[in-house]
Structure formats: structure tokens, C-alpha cells
N, C-alpha and C. Protein backbone atom coordinates (compact mmCIF):
# COMPACT_ATOMS: atom_id res chain seq x y z
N UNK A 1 -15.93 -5.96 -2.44
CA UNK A 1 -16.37 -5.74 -3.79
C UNK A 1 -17.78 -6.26 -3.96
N UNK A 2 -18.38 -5.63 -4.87
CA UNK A 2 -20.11 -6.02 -4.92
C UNK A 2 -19.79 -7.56 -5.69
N UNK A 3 -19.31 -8.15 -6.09
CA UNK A 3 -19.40 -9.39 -6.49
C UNK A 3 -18.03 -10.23 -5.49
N UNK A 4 -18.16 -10.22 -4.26
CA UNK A 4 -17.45 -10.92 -3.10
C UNK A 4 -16.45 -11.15 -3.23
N UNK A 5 -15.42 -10.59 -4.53
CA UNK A 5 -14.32 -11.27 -4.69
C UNK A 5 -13.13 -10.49 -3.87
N UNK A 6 -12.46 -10.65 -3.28
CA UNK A 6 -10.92 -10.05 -3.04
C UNK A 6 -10.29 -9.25 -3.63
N UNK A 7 -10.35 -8.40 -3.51
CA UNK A 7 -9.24 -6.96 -4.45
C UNK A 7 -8.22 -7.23 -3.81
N UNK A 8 -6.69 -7.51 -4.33
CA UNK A 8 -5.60 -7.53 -3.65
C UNK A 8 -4.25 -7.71 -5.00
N UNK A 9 -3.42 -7.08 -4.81
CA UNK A 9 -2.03 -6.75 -5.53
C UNK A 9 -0.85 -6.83 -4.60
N UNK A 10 0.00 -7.77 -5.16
CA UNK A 10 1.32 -8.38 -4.78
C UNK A 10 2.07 -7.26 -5.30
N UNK A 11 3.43 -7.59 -4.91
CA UNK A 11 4.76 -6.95 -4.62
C UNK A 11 6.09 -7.52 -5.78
N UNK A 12 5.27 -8.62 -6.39
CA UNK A 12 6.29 -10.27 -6.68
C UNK A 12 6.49 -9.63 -7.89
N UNK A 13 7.64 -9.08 -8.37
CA UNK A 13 8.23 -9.16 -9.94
C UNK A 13 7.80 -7.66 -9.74
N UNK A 14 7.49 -6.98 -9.02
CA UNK A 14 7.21 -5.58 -9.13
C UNK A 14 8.26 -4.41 -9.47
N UNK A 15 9.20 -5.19 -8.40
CA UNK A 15 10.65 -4.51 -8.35
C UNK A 15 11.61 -4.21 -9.93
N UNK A 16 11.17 -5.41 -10.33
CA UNK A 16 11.49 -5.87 -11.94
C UNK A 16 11.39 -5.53 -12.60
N UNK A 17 10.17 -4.96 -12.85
CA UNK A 17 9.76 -3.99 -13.92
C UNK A 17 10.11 -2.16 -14.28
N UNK A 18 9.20 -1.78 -15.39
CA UNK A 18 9.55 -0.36 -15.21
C UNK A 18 8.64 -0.12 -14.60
N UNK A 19 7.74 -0.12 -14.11
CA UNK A 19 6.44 0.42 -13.13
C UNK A 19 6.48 0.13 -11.82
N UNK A 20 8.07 -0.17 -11.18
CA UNK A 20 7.39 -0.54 -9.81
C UNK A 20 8.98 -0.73 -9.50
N UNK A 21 8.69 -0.65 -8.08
CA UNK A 21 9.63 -0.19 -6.81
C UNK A 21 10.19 -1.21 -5.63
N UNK A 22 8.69 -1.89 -5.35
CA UNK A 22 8.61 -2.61 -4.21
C UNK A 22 8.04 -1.75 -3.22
N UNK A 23 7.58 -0.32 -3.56
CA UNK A 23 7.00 0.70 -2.93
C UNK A 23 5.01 -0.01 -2.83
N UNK A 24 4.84 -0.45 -2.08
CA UNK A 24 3.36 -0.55 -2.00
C UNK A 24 2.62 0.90 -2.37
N UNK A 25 2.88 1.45 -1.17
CA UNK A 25 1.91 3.01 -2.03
C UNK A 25 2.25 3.72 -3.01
N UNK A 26 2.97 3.25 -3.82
CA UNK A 26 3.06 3.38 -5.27
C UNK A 26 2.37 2.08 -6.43
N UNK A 27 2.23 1.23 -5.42
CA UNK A 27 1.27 -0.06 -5.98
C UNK A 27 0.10 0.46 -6.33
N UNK A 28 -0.46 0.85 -5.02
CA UNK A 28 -2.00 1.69 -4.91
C UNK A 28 -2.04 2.37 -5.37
N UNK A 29 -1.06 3.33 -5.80
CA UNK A 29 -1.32 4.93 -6.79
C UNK A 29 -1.55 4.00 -8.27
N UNK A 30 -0.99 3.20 -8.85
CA UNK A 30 -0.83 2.43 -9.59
C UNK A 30 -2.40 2.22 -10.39
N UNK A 31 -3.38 1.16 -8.94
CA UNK A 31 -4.35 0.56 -9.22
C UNK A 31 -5.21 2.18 -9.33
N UNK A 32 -5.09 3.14 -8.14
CA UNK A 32 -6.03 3.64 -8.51
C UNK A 32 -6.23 4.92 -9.66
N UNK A 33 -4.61 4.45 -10.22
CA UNK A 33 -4.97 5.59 -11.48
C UNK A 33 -5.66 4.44 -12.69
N UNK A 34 -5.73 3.63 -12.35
CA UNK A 34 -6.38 2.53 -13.67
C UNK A 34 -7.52 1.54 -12.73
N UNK A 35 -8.13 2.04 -12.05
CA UNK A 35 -9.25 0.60 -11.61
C UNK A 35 -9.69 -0.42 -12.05
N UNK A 36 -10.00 0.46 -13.90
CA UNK A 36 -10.34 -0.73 -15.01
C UNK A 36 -10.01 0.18 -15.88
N UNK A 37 -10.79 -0.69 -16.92
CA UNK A 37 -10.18 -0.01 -18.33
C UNK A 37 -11.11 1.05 -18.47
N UNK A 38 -11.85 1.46 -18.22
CA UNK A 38 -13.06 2.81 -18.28
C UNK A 38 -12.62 4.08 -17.47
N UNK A 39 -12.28 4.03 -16.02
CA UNK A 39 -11.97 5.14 -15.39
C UNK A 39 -11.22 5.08 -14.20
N UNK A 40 -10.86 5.80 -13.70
CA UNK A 40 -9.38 5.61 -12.33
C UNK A 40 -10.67 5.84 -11.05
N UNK A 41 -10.08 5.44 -10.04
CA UNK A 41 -10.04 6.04 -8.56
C UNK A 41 -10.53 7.60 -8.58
N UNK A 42 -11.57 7.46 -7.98
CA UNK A 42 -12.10 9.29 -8.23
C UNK A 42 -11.99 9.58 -6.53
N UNK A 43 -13.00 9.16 -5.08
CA UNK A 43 -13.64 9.46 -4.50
C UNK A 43 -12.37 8.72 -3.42
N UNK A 44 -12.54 9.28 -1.92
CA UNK A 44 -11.76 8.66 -0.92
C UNK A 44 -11.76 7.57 -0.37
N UNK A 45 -13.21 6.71 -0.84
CA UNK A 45 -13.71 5.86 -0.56
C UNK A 45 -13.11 4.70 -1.85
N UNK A 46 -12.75 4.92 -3.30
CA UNK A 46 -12.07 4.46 -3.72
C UNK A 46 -10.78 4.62 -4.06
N UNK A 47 -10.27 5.39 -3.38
CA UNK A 47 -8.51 5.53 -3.06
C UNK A 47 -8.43 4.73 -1.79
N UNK A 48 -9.21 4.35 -1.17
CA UNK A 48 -8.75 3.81 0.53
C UNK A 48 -8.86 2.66 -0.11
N UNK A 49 -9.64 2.09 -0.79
CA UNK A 49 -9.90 0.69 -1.29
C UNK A 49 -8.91 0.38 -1.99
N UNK A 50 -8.26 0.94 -2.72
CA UNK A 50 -6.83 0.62 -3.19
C UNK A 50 -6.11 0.68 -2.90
N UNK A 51 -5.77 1.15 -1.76
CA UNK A 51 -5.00 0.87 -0.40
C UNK A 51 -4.59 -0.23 0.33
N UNK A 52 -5.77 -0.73 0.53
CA UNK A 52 -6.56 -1.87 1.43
C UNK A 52 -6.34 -2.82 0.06
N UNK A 53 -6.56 -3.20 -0.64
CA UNK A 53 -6.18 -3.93 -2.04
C UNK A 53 -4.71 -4.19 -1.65
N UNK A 54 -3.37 -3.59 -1.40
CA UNK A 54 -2.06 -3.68 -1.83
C UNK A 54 -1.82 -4.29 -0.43
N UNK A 55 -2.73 -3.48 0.99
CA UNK A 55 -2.02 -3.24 2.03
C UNK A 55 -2.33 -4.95 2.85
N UNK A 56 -3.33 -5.21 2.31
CA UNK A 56 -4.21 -6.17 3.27
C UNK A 56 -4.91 -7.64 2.50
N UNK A 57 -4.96 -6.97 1.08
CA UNK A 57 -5.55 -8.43 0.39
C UNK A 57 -4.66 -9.02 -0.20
N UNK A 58 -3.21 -9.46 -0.26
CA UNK A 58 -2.86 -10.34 -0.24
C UNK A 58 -2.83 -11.40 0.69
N UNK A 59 -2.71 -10.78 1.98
CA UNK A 59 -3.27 -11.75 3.52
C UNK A 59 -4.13 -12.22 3.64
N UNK A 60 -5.09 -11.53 2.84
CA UNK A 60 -6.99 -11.95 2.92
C UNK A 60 -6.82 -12.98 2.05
N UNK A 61 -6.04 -12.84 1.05
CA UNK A 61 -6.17 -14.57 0.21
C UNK A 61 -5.53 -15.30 0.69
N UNK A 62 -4.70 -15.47 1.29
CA UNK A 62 -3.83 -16.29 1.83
C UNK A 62 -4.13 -16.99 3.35
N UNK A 63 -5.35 -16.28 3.79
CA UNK A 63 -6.23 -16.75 4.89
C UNK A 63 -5.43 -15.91 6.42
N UNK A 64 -4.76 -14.97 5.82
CA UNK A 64 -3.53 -14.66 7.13
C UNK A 64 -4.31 -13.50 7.91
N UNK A 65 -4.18 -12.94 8.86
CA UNK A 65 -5.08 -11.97 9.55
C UNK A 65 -4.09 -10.37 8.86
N UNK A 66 -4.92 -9.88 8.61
CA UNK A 66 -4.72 -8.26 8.47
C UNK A 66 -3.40 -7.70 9.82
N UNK A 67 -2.89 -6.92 8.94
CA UNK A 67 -1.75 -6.14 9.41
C UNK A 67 -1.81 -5.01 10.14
N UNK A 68 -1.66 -4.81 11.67
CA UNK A 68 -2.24 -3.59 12.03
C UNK A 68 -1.23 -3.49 13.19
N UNK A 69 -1.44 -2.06 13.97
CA UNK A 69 -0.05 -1.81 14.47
C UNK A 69 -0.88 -1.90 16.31
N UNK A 70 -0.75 -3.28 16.69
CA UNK A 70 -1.25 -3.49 18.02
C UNK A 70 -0.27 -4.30 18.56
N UNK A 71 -0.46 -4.79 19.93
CA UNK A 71 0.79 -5.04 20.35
C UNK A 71 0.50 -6.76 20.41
N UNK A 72 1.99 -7.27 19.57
CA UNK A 72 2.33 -8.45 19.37
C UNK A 72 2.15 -8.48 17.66
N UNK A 73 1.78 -7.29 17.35
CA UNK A 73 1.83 -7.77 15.79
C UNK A 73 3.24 -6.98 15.31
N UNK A 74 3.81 -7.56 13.69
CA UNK A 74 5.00 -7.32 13.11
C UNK A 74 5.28 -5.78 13.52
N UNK A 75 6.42 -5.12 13.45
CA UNK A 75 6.50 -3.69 13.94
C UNK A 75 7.43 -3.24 12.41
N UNK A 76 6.24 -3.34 11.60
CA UNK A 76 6.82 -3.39 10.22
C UNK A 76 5.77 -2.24 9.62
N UNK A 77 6.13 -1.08 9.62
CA UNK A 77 5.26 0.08 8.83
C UNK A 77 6.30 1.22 8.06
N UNK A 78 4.92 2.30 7.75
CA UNK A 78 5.75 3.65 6.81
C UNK A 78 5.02 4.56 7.11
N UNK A 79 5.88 5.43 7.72
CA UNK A 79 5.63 6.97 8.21
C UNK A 79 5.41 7.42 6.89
N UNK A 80 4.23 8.35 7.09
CA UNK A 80 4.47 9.29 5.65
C UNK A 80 3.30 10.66 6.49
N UNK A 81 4.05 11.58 6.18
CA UNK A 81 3.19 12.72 6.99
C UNK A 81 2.59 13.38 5.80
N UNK A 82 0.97 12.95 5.72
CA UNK A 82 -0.21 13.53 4.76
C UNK A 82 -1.06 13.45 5.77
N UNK A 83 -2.38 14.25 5.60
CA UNK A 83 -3.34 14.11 6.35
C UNK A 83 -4.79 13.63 6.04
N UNK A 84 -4.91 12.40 5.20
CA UNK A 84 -5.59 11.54 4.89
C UNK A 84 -4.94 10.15 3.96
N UNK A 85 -5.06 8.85 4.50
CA UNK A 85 -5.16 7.84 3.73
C UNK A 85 -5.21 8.15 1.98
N UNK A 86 -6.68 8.93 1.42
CA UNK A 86 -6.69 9.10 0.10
C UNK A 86 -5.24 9.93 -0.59
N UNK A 87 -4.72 10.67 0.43
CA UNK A 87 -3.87 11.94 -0.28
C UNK A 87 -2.46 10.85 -0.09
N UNK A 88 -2.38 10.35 0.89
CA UNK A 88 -1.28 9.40 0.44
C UNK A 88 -1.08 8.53 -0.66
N UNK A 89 -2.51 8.12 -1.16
CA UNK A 89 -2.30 7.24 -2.57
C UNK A 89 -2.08 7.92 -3.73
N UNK A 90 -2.69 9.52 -3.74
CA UNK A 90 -2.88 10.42 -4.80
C UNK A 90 -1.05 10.85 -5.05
N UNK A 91 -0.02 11.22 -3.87
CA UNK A 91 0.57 12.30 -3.74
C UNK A 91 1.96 11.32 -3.68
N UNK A 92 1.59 10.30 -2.92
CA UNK A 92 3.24 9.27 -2.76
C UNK A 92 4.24 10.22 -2.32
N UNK A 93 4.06 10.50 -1.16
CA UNK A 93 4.97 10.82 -0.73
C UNK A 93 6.49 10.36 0.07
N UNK A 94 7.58 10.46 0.05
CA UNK A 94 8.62 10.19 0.13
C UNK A 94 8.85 9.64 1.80
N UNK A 95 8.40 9.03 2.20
CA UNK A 95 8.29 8.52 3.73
C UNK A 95 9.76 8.90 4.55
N UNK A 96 9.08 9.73 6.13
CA UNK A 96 10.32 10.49 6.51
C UNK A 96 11.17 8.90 7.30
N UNK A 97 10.43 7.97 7.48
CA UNK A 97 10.93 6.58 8.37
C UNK A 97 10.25 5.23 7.75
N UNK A 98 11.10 4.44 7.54
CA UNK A 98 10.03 3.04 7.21
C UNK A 98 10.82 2.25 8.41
N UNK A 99 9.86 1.53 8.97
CA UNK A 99 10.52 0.49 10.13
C UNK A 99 9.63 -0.94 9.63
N UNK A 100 11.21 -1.86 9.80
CA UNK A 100 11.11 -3.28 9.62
C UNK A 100 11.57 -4.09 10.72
N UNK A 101 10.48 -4.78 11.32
CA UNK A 101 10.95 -6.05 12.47
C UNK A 101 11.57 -4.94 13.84
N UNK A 102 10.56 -3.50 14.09
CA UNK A 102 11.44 -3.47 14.89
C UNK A 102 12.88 -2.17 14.65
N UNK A 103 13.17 -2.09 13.58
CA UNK A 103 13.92 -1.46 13.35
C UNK A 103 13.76 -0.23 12.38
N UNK A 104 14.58 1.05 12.26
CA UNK A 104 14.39 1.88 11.30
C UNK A 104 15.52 1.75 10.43
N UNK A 105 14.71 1.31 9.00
CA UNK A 105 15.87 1.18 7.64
C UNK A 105 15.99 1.53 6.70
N UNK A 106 15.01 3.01 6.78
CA UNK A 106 14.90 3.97 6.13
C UNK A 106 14.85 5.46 6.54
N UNK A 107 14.97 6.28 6.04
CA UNK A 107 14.86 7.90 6.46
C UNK A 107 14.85 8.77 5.15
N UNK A 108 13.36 9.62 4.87
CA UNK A 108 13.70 10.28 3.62
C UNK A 108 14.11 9.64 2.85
N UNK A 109 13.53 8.42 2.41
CA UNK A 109 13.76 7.54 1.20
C UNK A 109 15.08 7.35 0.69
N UNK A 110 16.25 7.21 1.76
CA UNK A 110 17.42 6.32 2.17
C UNK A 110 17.71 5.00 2.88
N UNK A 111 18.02 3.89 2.74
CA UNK A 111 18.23 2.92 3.33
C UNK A 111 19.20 3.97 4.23
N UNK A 112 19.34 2.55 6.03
CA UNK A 112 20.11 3.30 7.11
C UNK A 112 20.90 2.56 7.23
């Protein structure tokens, strides 16, 4: 951000509410239909940033290293077949697999 601060959105009480799931890329569709109070997420460059906001800056405050799919890191992700980052925040689509620790515990937005 041009003034150094951390863009980042938690998960915590999300579930709770009427606006939220525990779905992260529904977090990010979230931020980037409201950025601020003036205007939403227009450009791909600020849909990826609200991405990166849900996906990665809570770790960045917390001093923890970024989440990425190399070997020895968590084997904790979400399939979603779009063909850009931006169109996944725009479109939320229904993920055909989510895998946790290793495992698949989802399919087509079913627990397994």
C-alpha cells in the first residue's frame, strides 16, 4: 500500500455473521466490492490485491512467512478452475477440491 501499511482480513467471527462463510475468496470478493467508501476493485491489479489481503496478510502481521505450495510447506489449498486470479475474486466459484493437511475434504462444495 502507498502508505506501508498491511492490507489483510481475517476469517475470525466471519462464519458468524450474515456476510460470510469462512470462504476466503468470498472474503476478497467482499473487500473488493467495497475497497472504501468511494469505489470497489475495478482493475486486476486491484482484485489480486484483495486476494493477497485475505490470502497472505494476516501472516504478514503476524510475522509468519507467506503460504505457497512448495515442498515442506502446509498442503492446505482450493482448486477452483478460472483462468485468472482476478476472475476468481469477481466470479467465486464453487471449488471442484479443497485439500487440508494433506487431505481432500471437499468436492464441489461438499465436505468428504
Amino acid at each position: 500500500m502507498a502508505n506501508g501499511a498491511t492490507p489483510a482480513s481475517t476469517v475470525s467471527g466471519a462464519a458468524a455473521t450474515p456476510f460470510g462463510d469462512g470462504d476466503m475468496l468470498a472474503r476478497a470478493h467482499l473487500l473488493a466490492y467495497r475497497t472504501d467508501a468511494h469505489t470497489d476493485a475495478r482493475t486486476d491489479a486491484e482484485l489480486a490485491a484483495c486476494y493477497e489481503a485475505v490470502a497472505q496478510g494476516g501472516a504478514s502481521l503476524l510475522g509468519l512467512p507467506a503460504s505457497r505450495l512448495e515442498t515442506g510447506d502446509p498442503a492446505d489449498f482450493v482448486v477452483v478452475a478460472v483462468g485468472s486470479l482476478p476472475e476468481a475474486v469477481v466470479d467465486r466459484p464453487v471449488p471442484p477440491m479443497v485439500v487440508r493437511a494433506g487431505r481432500v475434504i471437499a468436492r464441489e462444495g461438499r465436505l468428504t
